[in-house]
C-alpha atoms as a PDB file:
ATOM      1  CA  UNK A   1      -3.619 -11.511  16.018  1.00  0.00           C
ATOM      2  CA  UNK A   2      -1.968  -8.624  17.785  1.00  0.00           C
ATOM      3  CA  UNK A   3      -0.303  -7.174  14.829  1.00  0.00           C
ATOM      4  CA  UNK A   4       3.092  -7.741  15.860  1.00  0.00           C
ATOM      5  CA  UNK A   5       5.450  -9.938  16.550  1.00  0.00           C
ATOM      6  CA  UNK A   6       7.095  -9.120  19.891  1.00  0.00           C
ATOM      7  CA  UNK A   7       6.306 -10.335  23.337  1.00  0.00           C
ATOM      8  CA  UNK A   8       5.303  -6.306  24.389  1.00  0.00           C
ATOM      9  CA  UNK A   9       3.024  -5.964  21.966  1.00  0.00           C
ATOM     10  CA  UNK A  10      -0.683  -5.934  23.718  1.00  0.00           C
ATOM     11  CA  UNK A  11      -2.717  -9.216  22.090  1.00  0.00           C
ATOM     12  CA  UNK A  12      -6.119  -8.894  22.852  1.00  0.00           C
ATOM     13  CA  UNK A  13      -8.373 -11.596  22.439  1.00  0.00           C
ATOM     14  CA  UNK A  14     -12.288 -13.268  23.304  1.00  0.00           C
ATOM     15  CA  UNK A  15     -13.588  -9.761  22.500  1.00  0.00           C
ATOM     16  CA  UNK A  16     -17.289  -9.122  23.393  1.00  0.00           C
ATOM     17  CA  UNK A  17     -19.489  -6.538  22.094  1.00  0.00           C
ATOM     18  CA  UNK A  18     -22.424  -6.225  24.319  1.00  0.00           C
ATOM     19  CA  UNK A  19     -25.402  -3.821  23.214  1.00  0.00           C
ATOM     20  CA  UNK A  20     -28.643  -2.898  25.214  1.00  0.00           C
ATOM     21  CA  UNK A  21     -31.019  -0.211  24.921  1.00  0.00           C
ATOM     22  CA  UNK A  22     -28.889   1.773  27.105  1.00  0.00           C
ATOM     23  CA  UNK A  23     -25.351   0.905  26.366  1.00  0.00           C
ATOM     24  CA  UNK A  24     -22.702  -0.625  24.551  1.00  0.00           C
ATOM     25  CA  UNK A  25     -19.752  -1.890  25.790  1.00  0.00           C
ATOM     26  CA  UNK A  26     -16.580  -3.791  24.693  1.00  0.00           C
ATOM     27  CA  UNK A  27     -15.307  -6.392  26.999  1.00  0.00           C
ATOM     28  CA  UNK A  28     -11.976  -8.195  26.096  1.00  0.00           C
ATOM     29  CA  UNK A  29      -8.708 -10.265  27.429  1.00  0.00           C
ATOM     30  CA  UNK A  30      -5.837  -8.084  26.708  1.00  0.00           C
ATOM     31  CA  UNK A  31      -2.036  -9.716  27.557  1.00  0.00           C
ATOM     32  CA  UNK A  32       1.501  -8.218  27.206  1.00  0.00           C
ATOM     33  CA  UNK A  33       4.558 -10.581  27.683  1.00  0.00           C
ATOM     34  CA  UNK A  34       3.058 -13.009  30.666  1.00  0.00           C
ATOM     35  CA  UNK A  35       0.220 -10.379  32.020  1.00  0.00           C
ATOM     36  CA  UNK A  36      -3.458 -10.918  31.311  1.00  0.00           C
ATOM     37  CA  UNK A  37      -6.135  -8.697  32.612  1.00  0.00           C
ATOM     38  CA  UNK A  38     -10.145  -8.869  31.468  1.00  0.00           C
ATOM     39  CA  UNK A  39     -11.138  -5.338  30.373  1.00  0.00           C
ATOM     40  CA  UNK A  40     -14.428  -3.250  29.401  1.00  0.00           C
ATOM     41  CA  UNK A  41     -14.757  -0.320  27.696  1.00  0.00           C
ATOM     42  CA  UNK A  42     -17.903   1.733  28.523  1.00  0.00           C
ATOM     43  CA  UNK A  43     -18.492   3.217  24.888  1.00  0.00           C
ATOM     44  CA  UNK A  44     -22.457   4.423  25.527  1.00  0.00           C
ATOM     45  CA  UNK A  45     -20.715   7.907  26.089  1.00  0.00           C
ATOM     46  CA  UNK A  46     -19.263   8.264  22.779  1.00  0.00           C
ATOM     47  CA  UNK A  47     -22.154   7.011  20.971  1.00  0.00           C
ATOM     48  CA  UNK A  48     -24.061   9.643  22.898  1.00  0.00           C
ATOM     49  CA  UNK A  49     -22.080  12.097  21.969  1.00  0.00           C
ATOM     50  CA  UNK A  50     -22.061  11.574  18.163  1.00  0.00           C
ATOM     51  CA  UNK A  51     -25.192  12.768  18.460  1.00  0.00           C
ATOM     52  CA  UNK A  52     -27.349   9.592  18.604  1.00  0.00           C
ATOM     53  CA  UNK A  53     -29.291  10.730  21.939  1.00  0.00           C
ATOM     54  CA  UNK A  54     -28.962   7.709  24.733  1.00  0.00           C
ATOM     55  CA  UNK A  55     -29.757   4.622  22.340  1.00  0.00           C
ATOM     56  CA  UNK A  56     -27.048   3.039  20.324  1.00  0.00           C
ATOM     57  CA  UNK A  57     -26.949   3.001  16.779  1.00  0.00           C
ATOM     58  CA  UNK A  58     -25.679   1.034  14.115  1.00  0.00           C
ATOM     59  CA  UNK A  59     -24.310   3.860  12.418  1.00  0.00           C
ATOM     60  CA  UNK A  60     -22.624   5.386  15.479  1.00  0.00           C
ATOM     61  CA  UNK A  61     -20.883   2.170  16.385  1.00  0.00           C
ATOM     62  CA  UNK A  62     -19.304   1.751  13.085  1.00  0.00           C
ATOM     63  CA  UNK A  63     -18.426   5.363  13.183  1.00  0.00           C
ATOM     64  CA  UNK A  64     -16.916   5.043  16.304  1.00  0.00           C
ATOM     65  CA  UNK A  65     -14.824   1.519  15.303  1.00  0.00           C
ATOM     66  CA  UNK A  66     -13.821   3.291  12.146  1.00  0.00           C
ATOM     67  CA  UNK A  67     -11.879   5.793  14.244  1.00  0.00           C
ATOM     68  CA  UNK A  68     -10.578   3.947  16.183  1.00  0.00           C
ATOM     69  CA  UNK A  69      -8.526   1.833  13.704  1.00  0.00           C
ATOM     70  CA  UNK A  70      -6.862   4.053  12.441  1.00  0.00           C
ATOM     71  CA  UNK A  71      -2.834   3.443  12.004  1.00  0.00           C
ATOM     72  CA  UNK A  72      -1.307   4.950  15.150  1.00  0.00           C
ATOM     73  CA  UNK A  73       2.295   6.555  15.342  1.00  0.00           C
ATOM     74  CA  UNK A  74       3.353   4.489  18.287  1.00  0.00           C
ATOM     75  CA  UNK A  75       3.826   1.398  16.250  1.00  0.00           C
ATOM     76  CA  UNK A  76       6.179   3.834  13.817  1.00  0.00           C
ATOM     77  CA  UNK A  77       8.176   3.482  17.535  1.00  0.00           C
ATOM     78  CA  UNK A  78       7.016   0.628  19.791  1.00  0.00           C
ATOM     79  CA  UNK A  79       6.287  -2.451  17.441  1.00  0.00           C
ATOM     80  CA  UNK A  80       9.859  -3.751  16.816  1.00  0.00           C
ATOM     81  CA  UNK A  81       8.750  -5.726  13.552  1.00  0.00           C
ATOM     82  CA  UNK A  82       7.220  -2.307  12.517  1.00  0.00           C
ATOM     83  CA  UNK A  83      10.747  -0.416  13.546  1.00  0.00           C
ATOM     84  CA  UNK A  84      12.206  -2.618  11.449  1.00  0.00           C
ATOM     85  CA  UNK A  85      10.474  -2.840   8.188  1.00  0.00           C
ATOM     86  CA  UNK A  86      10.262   1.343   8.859  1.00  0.00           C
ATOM     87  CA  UNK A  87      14.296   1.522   8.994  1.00  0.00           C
ATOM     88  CA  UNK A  88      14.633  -1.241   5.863  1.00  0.00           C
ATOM     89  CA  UNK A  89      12.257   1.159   3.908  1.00  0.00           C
ATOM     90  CA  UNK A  90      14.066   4.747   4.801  1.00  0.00           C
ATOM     91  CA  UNK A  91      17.661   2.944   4.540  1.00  0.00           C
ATOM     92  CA  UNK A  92      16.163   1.525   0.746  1.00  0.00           C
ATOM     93  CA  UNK A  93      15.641   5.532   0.158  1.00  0.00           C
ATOM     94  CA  UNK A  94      18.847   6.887   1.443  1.00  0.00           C
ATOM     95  CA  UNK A  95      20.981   4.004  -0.472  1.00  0.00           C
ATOM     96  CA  UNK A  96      19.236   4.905  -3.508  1.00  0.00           C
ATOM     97  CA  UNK A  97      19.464   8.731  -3.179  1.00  0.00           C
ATOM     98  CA  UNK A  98      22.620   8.759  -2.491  1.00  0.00           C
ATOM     99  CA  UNK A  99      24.263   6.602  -4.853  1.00  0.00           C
ATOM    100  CA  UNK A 100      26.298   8.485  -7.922  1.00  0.00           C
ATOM    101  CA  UNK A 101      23.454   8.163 -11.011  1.00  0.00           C
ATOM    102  CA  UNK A 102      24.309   5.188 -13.282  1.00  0.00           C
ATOM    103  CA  UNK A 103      26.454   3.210  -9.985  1.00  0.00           C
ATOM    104  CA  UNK A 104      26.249  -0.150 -10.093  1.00  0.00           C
ATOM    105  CA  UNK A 105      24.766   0.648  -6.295  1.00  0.00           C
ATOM    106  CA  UNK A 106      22.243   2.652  -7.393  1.00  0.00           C
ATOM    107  CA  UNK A 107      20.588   0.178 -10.207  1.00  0.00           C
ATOM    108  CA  UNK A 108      20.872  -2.013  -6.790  1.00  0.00           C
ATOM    109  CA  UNK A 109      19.337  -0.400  -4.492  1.00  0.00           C
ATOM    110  CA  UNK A 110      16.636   1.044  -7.285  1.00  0.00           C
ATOM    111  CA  UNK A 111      15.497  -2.527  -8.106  1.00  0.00           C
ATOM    112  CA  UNK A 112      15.411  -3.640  -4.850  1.00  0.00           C
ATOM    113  CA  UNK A 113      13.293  -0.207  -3.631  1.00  0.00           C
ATOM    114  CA  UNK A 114      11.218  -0.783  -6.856  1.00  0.00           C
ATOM    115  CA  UNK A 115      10.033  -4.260  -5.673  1.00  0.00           C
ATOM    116  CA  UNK A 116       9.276  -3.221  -2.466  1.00  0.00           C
ATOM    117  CA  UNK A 117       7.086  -0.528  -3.556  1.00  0.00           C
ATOM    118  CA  UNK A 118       5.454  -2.889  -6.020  1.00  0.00           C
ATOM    119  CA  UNK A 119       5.088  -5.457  -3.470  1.00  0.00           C
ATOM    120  CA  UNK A 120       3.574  -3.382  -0.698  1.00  0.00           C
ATOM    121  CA  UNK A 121       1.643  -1.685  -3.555  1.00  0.00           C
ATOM    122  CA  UNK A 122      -0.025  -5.217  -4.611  1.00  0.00           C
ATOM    123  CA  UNK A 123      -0.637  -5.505  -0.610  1.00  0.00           C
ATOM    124  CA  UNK A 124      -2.408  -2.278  -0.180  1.00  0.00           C
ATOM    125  CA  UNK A 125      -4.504  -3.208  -3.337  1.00  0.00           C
ATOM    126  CA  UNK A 126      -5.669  -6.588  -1.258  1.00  0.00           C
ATOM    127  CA  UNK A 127      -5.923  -5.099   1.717  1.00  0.00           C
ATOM    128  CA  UNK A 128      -8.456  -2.347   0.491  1.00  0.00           C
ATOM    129  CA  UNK A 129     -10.177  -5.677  -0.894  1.00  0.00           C
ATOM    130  CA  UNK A 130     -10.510  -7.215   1.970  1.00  0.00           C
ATOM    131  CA  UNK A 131     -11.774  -3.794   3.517  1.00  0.00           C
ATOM    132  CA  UNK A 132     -14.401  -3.229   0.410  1.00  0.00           C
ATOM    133  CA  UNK A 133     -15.709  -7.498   0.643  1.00  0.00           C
ATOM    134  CA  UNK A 134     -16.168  -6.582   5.047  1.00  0.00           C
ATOM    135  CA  UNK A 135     -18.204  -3.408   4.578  1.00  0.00           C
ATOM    136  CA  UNK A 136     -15.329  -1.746   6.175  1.00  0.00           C
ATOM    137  CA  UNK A 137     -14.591   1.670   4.962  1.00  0.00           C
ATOM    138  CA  UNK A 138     -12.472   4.075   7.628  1.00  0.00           C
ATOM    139  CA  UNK A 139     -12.744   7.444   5.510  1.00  0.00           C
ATOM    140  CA  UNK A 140     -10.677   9.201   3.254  1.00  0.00           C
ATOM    141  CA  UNK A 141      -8.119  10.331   5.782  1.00  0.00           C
ATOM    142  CA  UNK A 142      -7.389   6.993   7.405  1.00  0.00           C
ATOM    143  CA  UNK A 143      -7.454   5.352   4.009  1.00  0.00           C
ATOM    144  CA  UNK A 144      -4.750   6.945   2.800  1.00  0.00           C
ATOM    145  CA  UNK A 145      -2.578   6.624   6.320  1.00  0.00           C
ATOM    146  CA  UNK A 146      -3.625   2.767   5.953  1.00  0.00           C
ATOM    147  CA  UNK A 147      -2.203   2.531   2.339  1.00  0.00           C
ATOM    148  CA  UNK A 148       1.020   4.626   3.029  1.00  0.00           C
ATOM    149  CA  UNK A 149       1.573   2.742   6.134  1.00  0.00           C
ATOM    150  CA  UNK A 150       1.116  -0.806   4.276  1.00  0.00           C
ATOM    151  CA  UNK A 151       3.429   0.446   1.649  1.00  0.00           C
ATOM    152  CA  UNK A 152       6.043   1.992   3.715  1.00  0.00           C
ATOM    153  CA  UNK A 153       5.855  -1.391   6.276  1.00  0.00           C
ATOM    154  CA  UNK A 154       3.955  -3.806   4.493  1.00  0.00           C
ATOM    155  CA  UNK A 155       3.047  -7.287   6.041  1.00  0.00           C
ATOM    156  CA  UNK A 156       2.700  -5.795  10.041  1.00  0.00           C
ATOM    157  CA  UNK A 157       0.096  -3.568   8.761  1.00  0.00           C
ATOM    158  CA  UNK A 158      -1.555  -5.341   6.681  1.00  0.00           C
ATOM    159  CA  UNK A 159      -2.113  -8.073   8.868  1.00  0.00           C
ATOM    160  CA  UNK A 160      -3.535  -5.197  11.547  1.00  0.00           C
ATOM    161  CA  UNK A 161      -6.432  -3.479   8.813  1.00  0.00           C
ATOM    162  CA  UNK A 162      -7.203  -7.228   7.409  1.00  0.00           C
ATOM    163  CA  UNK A 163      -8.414  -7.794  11.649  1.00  0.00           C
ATOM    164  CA  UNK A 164      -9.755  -5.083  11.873  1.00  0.00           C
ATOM    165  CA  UNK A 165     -11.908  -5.503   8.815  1.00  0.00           C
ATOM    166  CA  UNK A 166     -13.107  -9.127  10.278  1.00  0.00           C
ATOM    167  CA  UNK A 167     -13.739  -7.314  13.613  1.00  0.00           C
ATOM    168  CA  UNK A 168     -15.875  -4.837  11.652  1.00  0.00           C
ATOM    169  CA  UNK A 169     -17.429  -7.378   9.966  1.00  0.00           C
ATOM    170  CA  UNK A 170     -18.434  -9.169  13.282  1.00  0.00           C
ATOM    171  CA  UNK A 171     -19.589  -6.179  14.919  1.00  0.00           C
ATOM    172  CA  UNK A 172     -21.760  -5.220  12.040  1.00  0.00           C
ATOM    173  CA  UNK A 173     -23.451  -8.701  11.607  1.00  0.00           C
ATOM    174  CA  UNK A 174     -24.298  -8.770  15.383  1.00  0.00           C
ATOM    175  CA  UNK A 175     -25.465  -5.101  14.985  1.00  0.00           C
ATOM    176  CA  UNK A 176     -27.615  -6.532  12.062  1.00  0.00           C
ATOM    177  CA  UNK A 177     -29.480  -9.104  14.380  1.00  0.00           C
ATOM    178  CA  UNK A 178     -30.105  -7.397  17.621  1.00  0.00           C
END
């Protein structure tokens, strides 16, 4: 899936990994709204450049996945379901900080912000799960954007590290047999 739910999101789909002696590239379908155009991605030069000299690794492909999944700050902006579940979260906060201590508001909106947190909590646990069961392990740094984005927004980004997870699992089983 795309990781979101409105037309202007970019799906992409029937993605190829193709890897030679000499290169590796990513070919894919990628649509917003009606608009579909085939892509590829030439990635040989960042593989070269991680220091692998001209022949592909295993380990530099992964590397090179694993940054690019990162959570990015345009979906904080672009991905209306993200927008949304962003502005639920912060209002959650501000309701709860600014209710008078012992309001009937405040035990409100502090049990409702409590299982949210708990929630999103449980789904950063399963995420990371899924992650650990793939193989898939971004690095310290984009683990802990990954679990503060999954508990500030919860399903949206979930749904986006549990693909890319499977997608690092497919690209590391084909690695495995060529």
């Amino acid at each position: 899936d795309g990781g979101g739910a409105c037309s202007s999101t970019p799906v992409v789909s029937g993605a190829v990994l193709k890897l030679s002696d000499e290169s590796v590239s990513l070919q894919f379908v990628s649509c917003s709204g009606d608009a579909c155009a085939q892509r590829t991605i030439d990635l040989t030069p960042e593989l070269s450049a991680a220091g692998e000299g001209n022949r592909p690794s295993e380990r530099s492909l992964l590397r090179l996945l694993r940054s690019a999944v990162r959570p990015r700050l345009r979906w904080f902006v672009r991905d209306r379901v993200v927008v949304i579940c962003t502005l639920v979260f912060v209002l959650l906060w501000v309701g709860f900080l600014r209710a008078p201590p012992g309001d009937r508001s405040s035990a409100i909106f502090g049990g409702v912000l409590a299982l949210l947190l708990v929630a999103h909590a449980a789904e950063a646990l399963y995420a990371a799960a899924i992650c650990a069961a793939a193989g898939f392990r971004p690095g310290p740094d984009a683990a802990v954007a990954w679990t503060a984005a999954v508990i500030v927004c919860g399903l949206p980004c979930t749904r986006r590290i549990i693909s890319y997870a499977k997608i690092h699992r497919g690209v590391s089983e084909r690695t495995k047999t060529s």
